[in-house]
Protein backbone atom coordinates (compact mmCIF):
# COMPACT_ATOMS: atom_id res chain seq x y z
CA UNK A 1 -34.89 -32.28 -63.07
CA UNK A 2 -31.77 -32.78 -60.80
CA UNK A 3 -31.91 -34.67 -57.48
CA UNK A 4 -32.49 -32.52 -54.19
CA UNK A 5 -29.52 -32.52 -52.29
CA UNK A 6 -29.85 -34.56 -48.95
CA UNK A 7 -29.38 -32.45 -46.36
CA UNK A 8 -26.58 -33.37 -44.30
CA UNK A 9 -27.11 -32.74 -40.22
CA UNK A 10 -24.00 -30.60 -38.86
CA UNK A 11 -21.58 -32.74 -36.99
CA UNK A 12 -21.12 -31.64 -33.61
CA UNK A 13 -18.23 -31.69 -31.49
CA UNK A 14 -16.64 -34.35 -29.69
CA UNK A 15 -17.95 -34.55 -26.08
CA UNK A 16 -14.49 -34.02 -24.91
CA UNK A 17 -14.86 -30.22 -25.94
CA UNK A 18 -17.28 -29.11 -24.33
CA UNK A 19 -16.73 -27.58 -20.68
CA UNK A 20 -19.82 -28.95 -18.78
CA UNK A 21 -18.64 -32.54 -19.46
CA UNK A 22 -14.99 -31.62 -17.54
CA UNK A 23 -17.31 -29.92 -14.60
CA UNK A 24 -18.87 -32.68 -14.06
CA UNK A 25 -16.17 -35.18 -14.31
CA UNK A 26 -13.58 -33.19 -12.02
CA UNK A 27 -15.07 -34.12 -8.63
CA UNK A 28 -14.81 -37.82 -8.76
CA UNK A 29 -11.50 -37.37 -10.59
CA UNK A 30 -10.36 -35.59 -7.46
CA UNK A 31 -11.56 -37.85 -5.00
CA UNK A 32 -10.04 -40.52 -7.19
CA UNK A 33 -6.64 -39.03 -6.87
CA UNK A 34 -6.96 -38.03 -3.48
CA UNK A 35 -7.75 -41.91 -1.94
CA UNK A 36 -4.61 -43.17 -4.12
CA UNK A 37 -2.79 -40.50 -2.45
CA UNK A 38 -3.63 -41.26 1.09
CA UNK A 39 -2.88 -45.30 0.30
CA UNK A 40 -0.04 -44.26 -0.87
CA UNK A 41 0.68 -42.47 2.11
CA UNK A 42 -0.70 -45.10 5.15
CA UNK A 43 1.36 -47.73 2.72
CA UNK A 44 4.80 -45.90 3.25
CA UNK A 45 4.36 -44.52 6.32
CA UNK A 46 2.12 -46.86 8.94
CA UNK A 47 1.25 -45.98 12.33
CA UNK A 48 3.87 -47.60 15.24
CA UNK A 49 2.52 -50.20 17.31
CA UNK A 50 1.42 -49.27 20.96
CA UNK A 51 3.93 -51.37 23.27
CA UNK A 52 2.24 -54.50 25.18
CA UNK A 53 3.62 -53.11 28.32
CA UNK A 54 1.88 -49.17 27.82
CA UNK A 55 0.30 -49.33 31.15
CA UNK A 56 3.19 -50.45 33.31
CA UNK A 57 5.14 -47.16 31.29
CA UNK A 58 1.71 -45.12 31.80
CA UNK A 59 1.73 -45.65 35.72
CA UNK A 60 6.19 -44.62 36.29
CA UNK A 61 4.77 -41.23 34.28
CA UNK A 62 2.01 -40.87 36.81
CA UNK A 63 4.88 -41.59 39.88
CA UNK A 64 7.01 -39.30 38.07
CA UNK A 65 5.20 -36.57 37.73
CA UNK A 66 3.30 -36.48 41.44
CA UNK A 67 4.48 -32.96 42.30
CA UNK A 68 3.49 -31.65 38.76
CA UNK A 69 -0.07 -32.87 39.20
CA UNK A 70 -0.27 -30.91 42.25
CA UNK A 71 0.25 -27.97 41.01
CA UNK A 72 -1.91 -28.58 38.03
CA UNK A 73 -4.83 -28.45 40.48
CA UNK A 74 -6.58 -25.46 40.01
CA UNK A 75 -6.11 -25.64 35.73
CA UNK A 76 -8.19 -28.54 36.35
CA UNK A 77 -10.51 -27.11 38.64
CA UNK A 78 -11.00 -24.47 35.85
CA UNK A 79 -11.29 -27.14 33.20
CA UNK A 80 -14.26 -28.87 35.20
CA UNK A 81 -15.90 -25.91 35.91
CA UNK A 82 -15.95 -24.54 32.20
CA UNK A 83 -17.59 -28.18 31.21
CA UNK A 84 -20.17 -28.60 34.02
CA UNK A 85 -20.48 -24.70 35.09
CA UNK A 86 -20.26 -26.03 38.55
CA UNK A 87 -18.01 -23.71 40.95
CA UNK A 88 -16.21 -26.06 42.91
CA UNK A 89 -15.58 -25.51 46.71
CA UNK A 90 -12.35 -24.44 48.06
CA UNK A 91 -10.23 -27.45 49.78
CA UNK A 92 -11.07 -26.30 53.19
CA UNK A 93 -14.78 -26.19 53.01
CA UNK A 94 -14.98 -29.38 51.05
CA UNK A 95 -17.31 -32.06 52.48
CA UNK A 96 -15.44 -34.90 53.85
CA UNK A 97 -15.96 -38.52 52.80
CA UNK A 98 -16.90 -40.98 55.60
């Protein structure tokens, strides 16, 4: 009588073939590459420092630009009333402030 042959199991693939394995490895492989592209990118290019004297520069833009302000009055009229849906009075009928 001759020895049964052992029964070899089939070998399976590598885990790198099969496609569920890439799916599920591709999303923190992008996020991966996407952070070491934006260090790459805050490293190279950095923000610019605000100046220490901002304000005094802020208020010679306010001076400036007096007469433009003025006539900005009624965009900003609009602009309040779109945010609070309160119509605001005309200049004339406008309570006065003791």
């Amino acid at each position: 009588m001759s020895e049964p042959a052992a029964i070899q199991p089939d070998p399976s693939p590598a885990w790198w073939k099969f496609g569920h394995v890439w799916l599920v490895l591709a999303g923190p492989l992008v996020v991966v590459v996407a952070s070491i592209v934006t260090l790459v990118l805050a490293v190279r290019h950095p923000d610019p420092v605000v100046d220490e004297d901002y304000y005094r520069k802020g208020v010679e833009i306010n001076k400036t630009l007096g007469a433009a302000r003025a006539s900005l009055a009624p965009a900003m009229a609009g602009r309040n009333h779109a945010a609070t849906g309160v119509v605001p009075l005309p200049r004339e009928q406008a309570p006065v402030k003791p």
